[in-house]
N, C-alpha and C. Protein backbone atom coordinates (compact mmCIF):
# COMPACT_ATOMS: atom_id res chain seq x y z
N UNK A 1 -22.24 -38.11 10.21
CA UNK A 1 -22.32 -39.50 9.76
C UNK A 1 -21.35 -39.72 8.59
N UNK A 2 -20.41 -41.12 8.65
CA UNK A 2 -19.78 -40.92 7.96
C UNK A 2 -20.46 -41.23 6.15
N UNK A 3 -19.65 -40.83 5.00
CA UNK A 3 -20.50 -41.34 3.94
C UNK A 3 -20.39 -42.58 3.46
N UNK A 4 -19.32 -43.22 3.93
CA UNK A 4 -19.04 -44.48 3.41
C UNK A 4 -19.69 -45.74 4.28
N UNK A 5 -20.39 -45.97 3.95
CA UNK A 5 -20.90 -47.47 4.70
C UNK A 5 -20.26 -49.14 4.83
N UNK A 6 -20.25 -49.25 6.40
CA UNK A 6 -19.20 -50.42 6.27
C UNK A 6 -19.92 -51.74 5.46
N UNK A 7 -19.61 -52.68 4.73
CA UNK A 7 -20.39 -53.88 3.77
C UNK A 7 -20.35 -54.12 4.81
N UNK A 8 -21.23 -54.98 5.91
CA UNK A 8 -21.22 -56.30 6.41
C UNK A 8 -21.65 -57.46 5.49
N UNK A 9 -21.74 -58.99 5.73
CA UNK A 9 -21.91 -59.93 5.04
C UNK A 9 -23.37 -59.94 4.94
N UNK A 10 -24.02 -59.54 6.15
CA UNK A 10 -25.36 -60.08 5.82
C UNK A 10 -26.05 -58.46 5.09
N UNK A 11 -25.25 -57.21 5.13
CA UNK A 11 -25.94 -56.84 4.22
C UNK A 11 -25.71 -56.96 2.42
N UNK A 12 -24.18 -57.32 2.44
CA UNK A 12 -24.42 -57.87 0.75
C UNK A 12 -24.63 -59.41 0.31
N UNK A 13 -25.11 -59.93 1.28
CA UNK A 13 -25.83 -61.23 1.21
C UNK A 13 -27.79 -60.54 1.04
N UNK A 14 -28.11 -59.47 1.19
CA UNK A 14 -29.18 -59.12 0.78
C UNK A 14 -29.34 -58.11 -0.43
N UNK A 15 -27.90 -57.59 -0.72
CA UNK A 15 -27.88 -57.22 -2.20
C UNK A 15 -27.73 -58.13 -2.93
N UNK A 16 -27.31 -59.11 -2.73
CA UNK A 16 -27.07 -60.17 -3.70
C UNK A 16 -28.50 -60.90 -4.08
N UNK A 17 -29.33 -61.01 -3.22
CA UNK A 17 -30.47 -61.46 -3.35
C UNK A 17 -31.25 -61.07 -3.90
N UNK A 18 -30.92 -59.58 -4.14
CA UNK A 18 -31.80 -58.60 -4.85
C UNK A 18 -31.18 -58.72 -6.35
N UNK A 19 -30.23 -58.95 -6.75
CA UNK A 19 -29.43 -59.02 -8.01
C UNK A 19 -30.58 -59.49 -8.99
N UNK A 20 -30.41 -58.14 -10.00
CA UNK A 20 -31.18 -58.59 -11.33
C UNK A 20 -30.19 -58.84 -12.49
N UNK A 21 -29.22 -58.69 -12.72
CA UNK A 21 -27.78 -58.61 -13.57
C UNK A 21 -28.51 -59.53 -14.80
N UNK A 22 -28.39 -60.95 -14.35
CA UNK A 22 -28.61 -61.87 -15.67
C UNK A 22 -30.35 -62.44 -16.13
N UNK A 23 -31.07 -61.44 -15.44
CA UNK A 23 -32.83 -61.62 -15.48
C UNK A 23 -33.13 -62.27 -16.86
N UNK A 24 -32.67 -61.23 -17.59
CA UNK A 24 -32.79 -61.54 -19.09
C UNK A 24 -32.65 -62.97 -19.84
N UNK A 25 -31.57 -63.69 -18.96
CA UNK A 25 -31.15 -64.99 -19.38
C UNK A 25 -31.90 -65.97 -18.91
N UNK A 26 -32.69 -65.93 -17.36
CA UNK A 26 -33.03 -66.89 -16.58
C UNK A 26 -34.47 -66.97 -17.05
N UNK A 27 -34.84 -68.33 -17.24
CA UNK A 27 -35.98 -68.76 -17.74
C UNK A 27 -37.05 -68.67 -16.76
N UNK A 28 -36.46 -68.95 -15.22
CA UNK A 28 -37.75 -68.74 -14.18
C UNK A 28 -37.49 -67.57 -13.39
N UNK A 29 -36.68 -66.54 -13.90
CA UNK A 29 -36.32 -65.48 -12.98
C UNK A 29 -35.35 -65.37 -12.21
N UNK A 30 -34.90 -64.02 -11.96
CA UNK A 30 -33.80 -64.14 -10.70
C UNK A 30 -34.28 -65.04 -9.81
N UNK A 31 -33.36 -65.73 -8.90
CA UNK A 31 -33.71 -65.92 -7.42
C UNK A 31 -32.32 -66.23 -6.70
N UNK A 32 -31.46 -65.52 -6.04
CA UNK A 32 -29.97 -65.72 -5.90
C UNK A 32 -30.05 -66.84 -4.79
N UNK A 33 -29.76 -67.64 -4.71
CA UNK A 33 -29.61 -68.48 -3.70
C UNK A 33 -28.22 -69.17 -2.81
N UNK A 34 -27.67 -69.01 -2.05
CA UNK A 34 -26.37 -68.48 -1.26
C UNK A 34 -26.93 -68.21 0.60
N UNK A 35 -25.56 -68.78 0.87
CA UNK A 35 -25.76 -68.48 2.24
C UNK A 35 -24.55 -68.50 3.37
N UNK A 36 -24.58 -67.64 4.23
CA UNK A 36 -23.10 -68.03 4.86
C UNK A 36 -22.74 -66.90 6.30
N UNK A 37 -22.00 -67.10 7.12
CA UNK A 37 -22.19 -66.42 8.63
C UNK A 37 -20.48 -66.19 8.16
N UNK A 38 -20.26 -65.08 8.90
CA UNK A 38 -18.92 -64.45 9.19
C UNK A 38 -18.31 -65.78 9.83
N UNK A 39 -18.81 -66.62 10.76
CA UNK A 39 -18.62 -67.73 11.68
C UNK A 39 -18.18 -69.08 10.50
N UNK A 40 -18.67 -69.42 9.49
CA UNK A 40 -18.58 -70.31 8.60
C UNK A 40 -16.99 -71.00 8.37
N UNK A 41 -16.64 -72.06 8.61
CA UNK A 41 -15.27 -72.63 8.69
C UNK A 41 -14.99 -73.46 7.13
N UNK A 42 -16.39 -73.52 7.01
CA UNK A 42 -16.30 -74.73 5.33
C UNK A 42 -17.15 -73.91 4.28
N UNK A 43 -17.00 -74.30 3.53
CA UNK A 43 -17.12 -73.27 1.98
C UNK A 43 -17.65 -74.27 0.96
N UNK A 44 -18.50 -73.94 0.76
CA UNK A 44 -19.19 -75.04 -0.54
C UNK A 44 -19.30 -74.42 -1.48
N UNK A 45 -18.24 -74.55 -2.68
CA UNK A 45 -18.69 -73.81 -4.32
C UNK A 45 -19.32 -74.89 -5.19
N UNK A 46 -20.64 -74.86 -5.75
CA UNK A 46 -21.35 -75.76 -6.54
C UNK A 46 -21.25 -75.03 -7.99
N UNK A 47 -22.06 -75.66 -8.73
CA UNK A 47 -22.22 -74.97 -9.69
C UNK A 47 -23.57 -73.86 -9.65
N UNK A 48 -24.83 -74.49 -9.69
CA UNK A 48 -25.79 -73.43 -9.83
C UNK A 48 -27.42 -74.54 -9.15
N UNK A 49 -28.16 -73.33 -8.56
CA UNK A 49 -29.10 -74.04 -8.37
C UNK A 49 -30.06 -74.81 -9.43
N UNK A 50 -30.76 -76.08 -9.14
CA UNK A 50 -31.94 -77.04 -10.25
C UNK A 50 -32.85 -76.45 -10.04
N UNK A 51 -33.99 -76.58 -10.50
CA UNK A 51 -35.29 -76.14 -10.54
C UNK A 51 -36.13 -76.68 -9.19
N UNK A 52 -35.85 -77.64 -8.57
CA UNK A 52 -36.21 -78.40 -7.43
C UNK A 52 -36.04 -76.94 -6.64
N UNK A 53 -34.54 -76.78 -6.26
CA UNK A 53 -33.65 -75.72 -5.33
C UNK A 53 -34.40 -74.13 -5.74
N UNK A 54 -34.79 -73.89 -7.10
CA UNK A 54 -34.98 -72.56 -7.55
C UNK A 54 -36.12 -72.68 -6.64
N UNK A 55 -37.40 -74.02 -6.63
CA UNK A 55 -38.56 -73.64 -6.40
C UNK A 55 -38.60 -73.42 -4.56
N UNK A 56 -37.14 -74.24 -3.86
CA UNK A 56 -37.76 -74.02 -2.21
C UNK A 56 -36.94 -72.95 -1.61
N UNK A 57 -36.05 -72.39 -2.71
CA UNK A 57 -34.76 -71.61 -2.60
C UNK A 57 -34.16 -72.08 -0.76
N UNK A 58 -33.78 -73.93 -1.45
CA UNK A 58 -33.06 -73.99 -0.11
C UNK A 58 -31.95 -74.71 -0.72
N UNK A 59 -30.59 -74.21 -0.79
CA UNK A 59 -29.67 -74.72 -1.77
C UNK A 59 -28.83 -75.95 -1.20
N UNK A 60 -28.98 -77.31 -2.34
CA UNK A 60 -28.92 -78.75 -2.41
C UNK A 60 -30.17 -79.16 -1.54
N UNK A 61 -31.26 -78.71 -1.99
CA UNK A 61 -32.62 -79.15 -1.37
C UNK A 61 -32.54 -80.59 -2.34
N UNK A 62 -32.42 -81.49 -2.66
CA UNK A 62 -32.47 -82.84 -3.75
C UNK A 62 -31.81 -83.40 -3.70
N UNK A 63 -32.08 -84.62 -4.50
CA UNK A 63 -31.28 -85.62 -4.11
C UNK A 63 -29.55 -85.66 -4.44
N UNK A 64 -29.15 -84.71 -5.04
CA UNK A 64 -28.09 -84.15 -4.95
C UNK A 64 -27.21 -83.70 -3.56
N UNK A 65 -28.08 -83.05 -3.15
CA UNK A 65 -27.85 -82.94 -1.33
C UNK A 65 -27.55 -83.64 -0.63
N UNK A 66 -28.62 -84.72 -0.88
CA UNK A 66 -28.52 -86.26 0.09
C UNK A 66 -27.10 -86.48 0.08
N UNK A 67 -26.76 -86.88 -1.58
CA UNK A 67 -25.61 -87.67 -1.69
C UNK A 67 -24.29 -86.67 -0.74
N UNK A 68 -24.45 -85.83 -1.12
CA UNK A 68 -23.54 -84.20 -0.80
C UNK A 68 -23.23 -84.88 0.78
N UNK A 69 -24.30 -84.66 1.66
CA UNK A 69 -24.57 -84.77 3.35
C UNK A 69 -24.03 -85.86 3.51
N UNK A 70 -23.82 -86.85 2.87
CA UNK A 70 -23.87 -88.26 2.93
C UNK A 70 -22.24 -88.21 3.15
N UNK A 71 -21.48 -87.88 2.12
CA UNK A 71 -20.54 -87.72 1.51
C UNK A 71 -19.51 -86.99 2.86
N UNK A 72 -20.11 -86.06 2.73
CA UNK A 72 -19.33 -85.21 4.07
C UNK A 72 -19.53 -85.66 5.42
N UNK A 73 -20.36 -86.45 5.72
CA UNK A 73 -20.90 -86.68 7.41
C UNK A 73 -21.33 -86.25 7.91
N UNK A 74 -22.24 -85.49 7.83
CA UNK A 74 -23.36 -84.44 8.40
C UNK A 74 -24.94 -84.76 8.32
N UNK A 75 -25.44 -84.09 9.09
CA UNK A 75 -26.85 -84.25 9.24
C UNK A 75 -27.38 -82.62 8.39
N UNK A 76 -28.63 -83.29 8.15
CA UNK A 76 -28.99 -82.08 7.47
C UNK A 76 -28.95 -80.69 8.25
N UNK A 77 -29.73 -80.62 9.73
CA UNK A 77 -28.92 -79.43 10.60
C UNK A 77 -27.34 -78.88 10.55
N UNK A 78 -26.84 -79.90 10.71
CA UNK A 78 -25.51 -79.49 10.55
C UNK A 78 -25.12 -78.57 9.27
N UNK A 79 -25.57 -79.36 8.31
CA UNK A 79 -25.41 -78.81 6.90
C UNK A 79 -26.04 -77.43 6.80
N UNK A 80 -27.08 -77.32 7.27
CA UNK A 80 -28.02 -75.85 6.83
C UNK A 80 -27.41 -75.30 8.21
N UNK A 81 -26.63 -75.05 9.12
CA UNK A 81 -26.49 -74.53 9.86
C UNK A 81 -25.32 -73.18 9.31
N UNK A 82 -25.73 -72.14 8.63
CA UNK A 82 -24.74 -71.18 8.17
C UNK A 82 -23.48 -71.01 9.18
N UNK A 83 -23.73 -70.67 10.26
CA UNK A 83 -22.41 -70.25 11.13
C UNK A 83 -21.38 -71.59 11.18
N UNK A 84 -21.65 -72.84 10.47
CA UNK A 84 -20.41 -73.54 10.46
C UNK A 84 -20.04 -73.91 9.15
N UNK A 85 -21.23 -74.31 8.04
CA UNK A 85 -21.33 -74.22 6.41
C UNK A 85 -21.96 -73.05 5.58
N UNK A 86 -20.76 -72.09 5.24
CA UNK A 86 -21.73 -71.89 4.22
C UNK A 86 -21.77 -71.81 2.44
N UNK A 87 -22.33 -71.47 1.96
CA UNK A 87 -22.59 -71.89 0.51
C UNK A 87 -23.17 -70.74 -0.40
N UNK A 88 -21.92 -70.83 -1.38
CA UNK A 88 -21.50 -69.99 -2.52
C UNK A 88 -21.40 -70.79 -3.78
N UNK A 89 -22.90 -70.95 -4.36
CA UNK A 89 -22.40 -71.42 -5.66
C UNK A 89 -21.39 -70.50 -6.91
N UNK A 90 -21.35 -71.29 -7.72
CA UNK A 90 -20.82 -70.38 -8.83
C UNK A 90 -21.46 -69.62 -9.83
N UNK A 91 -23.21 -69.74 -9.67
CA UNK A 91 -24.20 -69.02 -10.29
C UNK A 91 -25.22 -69.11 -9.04
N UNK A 92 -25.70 -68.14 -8.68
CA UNK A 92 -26.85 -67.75 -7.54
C UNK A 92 -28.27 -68.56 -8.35
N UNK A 93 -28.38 -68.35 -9.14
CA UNK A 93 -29.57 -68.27 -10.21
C UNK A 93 -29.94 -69.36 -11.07
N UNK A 94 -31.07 -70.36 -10.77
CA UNK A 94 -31.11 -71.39 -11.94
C UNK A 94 -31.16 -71.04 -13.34
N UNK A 95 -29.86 -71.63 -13.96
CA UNK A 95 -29.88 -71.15 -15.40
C UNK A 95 -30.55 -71.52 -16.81
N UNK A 96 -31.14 -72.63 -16.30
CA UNK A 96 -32.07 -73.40 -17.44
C UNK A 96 -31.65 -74.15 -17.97
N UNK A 97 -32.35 -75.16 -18.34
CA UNK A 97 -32.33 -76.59 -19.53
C UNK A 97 -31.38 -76.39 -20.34
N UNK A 98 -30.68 -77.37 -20.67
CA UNK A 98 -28.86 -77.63 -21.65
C UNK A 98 -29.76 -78.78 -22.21
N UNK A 99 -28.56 -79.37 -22.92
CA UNK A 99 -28.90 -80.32 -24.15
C UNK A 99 -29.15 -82.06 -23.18
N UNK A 100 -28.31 -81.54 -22.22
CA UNK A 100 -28.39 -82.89 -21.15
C UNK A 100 -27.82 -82.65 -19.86
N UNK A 101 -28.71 -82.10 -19.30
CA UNK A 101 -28.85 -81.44 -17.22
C UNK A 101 -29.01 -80.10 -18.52
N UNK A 102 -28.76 -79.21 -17.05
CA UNK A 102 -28.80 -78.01 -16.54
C UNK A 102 -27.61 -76.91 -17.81
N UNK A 103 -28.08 -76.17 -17.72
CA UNK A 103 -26.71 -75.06 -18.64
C UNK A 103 -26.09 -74.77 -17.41
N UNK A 104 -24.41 -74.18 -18.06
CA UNK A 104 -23.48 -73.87 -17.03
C UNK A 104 -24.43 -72.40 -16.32
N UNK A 105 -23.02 -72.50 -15.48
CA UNK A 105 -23.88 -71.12 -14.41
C UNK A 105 -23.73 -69.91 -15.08
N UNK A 106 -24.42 -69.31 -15.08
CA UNK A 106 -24.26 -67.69 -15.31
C UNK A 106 -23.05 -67.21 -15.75
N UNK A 107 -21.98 -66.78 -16.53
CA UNK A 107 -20.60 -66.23 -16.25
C UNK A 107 -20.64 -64.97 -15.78
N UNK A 108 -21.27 -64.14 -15.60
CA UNK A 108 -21.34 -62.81 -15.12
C UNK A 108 -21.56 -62.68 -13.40
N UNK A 109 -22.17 -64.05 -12.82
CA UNK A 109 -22.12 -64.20 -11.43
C UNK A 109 -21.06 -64.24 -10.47
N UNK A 110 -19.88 -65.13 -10.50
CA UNK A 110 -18.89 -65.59 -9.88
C UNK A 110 -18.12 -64.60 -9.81
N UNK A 111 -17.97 -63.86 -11.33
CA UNK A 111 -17.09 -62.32 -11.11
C UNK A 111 -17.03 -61.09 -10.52
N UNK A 112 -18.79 -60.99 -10.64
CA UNK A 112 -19.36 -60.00 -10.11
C UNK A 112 -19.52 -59.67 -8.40
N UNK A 113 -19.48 -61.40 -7.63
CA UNK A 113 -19.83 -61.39 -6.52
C UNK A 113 -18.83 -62.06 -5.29
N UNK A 114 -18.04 -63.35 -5.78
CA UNK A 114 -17.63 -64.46 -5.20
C UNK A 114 -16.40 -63.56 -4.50
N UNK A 115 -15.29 -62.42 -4.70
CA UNK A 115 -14.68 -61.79 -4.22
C UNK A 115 -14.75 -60.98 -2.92
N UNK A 116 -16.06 -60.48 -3.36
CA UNK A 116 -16.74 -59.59 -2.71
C UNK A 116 -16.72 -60.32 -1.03
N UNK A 117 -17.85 -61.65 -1.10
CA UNK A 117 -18.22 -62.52 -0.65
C UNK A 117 -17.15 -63.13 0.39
N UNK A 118 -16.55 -63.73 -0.55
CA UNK A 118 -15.21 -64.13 0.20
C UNK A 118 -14.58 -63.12 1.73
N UNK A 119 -14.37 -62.05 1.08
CA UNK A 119 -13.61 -61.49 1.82
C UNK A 119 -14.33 -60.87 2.85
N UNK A 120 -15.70 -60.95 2.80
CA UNK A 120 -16.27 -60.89 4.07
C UNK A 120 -16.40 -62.44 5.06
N UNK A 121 -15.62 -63.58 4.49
CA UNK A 121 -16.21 -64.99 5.46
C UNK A 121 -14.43 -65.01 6.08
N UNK A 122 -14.10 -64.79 6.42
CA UNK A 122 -12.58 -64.22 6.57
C UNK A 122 -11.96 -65.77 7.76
N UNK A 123 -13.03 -66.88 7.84
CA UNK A 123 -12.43 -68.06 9.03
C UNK A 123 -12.67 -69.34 8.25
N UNK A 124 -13.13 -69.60 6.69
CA UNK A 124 -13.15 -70.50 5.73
C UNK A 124 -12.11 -71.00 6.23
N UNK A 125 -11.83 -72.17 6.39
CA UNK A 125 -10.83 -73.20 6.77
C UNK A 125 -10.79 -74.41 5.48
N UNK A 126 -11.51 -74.54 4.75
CA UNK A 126 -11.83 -75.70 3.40
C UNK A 126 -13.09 -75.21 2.93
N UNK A 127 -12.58 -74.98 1.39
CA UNK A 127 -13.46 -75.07 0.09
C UNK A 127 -13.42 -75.91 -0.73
N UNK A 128 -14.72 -76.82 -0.83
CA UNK A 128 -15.05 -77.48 -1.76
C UNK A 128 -15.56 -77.13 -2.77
N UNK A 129 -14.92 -77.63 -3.94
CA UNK A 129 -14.96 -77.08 -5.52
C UNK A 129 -15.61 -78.08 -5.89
N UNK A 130 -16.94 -78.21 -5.80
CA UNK A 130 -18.04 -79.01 -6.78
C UNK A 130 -17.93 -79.35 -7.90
N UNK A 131 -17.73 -79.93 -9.03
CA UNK A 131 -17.55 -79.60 -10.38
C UNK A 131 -16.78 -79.21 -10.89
N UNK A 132 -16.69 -78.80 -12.24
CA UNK A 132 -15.11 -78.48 -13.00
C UNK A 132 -15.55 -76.77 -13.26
N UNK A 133 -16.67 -76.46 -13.02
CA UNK A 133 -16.67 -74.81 -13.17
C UNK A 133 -16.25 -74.15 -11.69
N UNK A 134 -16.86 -74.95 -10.85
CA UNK A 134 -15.40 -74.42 -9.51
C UNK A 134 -14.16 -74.72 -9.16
N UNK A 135 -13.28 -75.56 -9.93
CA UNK A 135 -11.93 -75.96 -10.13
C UNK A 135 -11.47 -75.30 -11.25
N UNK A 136 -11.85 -75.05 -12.68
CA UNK A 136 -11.67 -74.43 -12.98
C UNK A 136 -11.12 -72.92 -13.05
N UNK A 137 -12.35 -72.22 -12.14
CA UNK A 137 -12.36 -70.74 -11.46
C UNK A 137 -11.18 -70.63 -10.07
N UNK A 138 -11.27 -71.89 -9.61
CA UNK A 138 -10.29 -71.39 -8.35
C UNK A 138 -8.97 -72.69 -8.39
N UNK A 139 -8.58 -73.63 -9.27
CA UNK A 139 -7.58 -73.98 -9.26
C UNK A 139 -6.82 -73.66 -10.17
N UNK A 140 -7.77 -73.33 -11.87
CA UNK A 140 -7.11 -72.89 -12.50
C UNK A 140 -5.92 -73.55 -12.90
N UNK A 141 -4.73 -72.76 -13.41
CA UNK A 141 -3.49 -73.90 -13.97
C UNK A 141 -3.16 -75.25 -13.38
N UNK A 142 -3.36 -74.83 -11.75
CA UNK A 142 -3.07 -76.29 -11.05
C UNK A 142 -3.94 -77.41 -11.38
N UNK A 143 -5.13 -77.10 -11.81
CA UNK A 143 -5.90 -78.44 -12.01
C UNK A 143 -4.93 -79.54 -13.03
N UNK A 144 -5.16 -80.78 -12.78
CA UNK A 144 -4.87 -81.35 -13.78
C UNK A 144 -5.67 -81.90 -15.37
N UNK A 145 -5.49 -82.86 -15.97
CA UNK A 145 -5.75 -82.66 -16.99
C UNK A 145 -7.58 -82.72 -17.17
N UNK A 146 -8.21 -83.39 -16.34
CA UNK A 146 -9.61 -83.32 -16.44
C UNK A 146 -9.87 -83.77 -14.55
N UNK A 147 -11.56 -83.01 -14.73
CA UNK A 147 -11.95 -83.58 -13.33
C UNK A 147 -11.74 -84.56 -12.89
N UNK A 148 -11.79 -86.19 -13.56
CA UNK A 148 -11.52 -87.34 -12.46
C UNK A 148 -10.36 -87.26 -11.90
N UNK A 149 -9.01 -86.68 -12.77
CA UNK A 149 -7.77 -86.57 -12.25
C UNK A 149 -7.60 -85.55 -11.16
N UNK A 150 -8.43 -84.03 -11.25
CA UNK A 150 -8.27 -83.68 -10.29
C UNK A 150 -8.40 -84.08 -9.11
N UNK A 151 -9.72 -84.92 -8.98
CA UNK A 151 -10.57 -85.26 -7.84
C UNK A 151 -9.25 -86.34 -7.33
N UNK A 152 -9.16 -86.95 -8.02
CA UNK A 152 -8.17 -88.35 -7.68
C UNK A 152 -7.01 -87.92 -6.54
N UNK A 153 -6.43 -86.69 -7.63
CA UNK A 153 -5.53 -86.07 -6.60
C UNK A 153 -5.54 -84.42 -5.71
N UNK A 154 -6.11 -85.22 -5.13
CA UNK A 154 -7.38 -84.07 -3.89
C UNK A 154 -6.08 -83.36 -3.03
N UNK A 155 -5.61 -84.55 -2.47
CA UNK A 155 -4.56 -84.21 -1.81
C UNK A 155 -3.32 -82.85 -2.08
N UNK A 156 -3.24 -82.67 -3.50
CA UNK A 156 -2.48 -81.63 -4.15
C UNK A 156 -3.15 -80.18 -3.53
N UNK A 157 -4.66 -80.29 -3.40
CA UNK A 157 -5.09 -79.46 -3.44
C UNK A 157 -5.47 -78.94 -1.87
N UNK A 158 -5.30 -79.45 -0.86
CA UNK A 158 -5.65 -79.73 0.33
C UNK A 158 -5.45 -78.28 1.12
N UNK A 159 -3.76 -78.83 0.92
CA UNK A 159 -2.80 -78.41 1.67
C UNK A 159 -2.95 -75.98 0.96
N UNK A 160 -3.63 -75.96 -0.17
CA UNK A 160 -3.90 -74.68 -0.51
C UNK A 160 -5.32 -74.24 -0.17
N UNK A 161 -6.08 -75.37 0.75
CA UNK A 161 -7.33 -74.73 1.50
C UNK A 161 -8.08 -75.47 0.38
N UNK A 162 -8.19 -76.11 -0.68
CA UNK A 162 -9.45 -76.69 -1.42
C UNK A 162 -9.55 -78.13 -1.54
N UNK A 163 -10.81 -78.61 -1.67
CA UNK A 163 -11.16 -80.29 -1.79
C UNK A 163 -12.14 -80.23 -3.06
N UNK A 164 -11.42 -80.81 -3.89
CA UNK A 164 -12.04 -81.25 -5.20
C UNK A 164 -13.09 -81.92 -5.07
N UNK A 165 -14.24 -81.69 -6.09
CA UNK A 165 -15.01 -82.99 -6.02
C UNK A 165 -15.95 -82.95 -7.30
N UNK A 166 -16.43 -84.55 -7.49
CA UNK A 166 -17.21 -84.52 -8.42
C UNK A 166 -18.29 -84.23 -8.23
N UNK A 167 -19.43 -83.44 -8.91
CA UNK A 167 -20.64 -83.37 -8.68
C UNK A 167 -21.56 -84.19 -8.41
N UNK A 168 -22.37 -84.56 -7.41
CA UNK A 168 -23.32 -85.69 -6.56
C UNK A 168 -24.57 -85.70 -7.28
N UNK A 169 -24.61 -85.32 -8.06
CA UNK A 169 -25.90 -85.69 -9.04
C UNK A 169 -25.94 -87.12 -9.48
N UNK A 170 -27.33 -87.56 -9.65
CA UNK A 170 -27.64 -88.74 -9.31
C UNK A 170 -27.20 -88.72 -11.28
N UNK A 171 -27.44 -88.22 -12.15
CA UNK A 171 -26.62 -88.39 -13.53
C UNK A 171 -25.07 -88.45 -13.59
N UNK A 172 -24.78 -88.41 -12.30
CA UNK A 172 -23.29 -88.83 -12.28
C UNK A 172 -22.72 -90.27 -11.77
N UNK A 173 -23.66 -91.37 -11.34
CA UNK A 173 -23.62 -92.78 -11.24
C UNK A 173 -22.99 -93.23 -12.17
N UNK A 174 -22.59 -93.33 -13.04
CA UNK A 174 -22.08 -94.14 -14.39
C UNK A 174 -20.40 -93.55 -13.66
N UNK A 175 -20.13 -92.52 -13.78
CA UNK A 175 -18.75 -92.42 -12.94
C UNK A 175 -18.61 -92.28 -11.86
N UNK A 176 -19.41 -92.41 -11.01
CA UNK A 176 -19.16 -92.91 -9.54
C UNK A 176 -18.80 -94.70 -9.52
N UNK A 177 -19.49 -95.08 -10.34
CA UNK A 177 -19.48 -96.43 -10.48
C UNK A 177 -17.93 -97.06 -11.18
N UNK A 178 -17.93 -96.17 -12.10
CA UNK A 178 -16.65 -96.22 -12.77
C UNK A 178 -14.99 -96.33 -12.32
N UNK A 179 -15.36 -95.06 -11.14
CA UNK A 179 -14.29 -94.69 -10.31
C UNK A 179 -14.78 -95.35 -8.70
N UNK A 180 -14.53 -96.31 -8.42
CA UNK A 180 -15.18 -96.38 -7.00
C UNK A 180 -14.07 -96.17 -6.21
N UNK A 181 -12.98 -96.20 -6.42
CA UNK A 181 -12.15 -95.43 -5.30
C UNK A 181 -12.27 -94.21 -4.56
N UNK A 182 -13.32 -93.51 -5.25
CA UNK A 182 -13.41 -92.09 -4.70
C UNK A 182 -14.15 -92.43 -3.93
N UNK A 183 -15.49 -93.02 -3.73
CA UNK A 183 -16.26 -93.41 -2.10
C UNK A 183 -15.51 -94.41 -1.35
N UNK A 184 -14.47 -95.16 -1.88
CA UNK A 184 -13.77 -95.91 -1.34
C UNK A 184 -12.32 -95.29 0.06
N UNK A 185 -12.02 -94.58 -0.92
CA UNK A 185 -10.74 -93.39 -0.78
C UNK A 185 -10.94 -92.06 -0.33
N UNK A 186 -11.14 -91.37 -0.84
CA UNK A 186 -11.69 -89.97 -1.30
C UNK A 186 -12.39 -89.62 0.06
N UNK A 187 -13.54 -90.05 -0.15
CA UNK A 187 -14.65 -90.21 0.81
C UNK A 187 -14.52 -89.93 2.13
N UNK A 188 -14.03 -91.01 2.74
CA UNK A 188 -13.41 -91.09 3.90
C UNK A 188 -12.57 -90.13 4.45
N UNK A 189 -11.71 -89.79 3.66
CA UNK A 189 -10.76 -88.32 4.11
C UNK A 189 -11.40 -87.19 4.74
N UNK A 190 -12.52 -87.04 3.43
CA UNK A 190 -12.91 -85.89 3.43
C UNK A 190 -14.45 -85.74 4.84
N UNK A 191 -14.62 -86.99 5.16
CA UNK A 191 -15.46 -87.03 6.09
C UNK A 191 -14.65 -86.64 7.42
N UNK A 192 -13.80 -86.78 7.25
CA UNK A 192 -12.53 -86.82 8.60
C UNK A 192 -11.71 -85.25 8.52
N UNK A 193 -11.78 -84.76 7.43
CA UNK A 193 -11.77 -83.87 7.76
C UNK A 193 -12.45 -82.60 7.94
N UNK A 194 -14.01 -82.93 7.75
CA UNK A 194 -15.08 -82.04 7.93
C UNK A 194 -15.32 -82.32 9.67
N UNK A 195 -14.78 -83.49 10.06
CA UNK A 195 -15.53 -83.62 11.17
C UNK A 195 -14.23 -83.02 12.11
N UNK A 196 -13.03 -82.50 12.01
CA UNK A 196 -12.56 -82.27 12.38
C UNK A 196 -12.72 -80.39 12.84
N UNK A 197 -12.69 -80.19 11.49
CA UNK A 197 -12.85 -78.73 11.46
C UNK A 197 -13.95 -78.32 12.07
N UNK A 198 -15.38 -79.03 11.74
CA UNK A 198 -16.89 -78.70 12.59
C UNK A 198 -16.55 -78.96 14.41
């Protein structure tokens, strides 16, 4: 027998689940939440699961989701269906109460795992970068000067496999409202091109 064991996805999709790394930090405990099939064509990087998501560990279980499903053109099957979506936040682990939402994700998560991860989903066709801690992490210099600008110009980012976006949290209305070109604009693209790839 040989000694080296091949990773498949679904077995370090069950080490990952087991991950105690940042216990110490998390106010309700580990609980890694992530999901995804060798088969998976679309890639969802969020930031980190809410307490809603920690408690059904079904990730964008809230009204965050809604907007999310809404956004892309999908039905909730569609969406929870791993072999065509799957989903890699940027912290597995709800990280607890901030001064206003949620604290950022974990930093010891994304480094530790998202590589790993990756290179077992090997038919990702589009990743969506949720937020500015997954544009950040994977556009890096290219981003421009802040999230609305990135998002604005999505298109920059397309054509290198990623779709910007703002986070669908219902505390994000004041700039959804602000910017309505992005459900106007934005929106639409990106529905057209999920429905293409699915």
């Amino acid at each position: 027998m040989c000694k080296y064991q091949i990773m498949t996805l679904d077995k370090l999709l069950g080490e990952i689940r087991s991950c105690i790394v940042c216990a110490a930090h998390l106010p309700l405990g580990p609980r890694p939440i992530l999901r995804g099939k060798v088969s998976a064509k679309i890639l969802i990087i969020g930031q980190a699961p809410g307490t809603k998501v920690h408690a059904s560990g079904i990730p964008w279980d809230d009204e965050s989701g809604k907007r999310l499903r809404n956004w892309l053109g999908v039905t909730r099957e569609v969406f929870y269906d791993e072999s065509k979506i799957a989903i890699v936040p940027m912290g597995f682990c709800y990280p607890g109460k901030g001064k206003s939402g949620d604290m950022p994700p974990r930093p010891e998560c994304a480094p530790l795992w998202h590589e790993r991860v990756l290179k077992l989903m090997p038919n990702i066709e589009l990743t969506l970068l949720i937020g500015q801690y997954a544009q950040k992490t994977y556009l890096g210099e290219k981003r421009n000067e802040n999230l609305t600008e990135t998002v604005r110009n999505w298109r920059d980012y397309v054509a290198l496999g990623y779709f910007p976006l703002v986070h669908p949290s219902p505390r994000n209305g004041i700039w959804l409202r602000k910017n309505a070109w992005f459900e106007d604009q934005v929106v639409p693209h990106l529905k057209q091109k999920v429905e293409l790839i699915i």
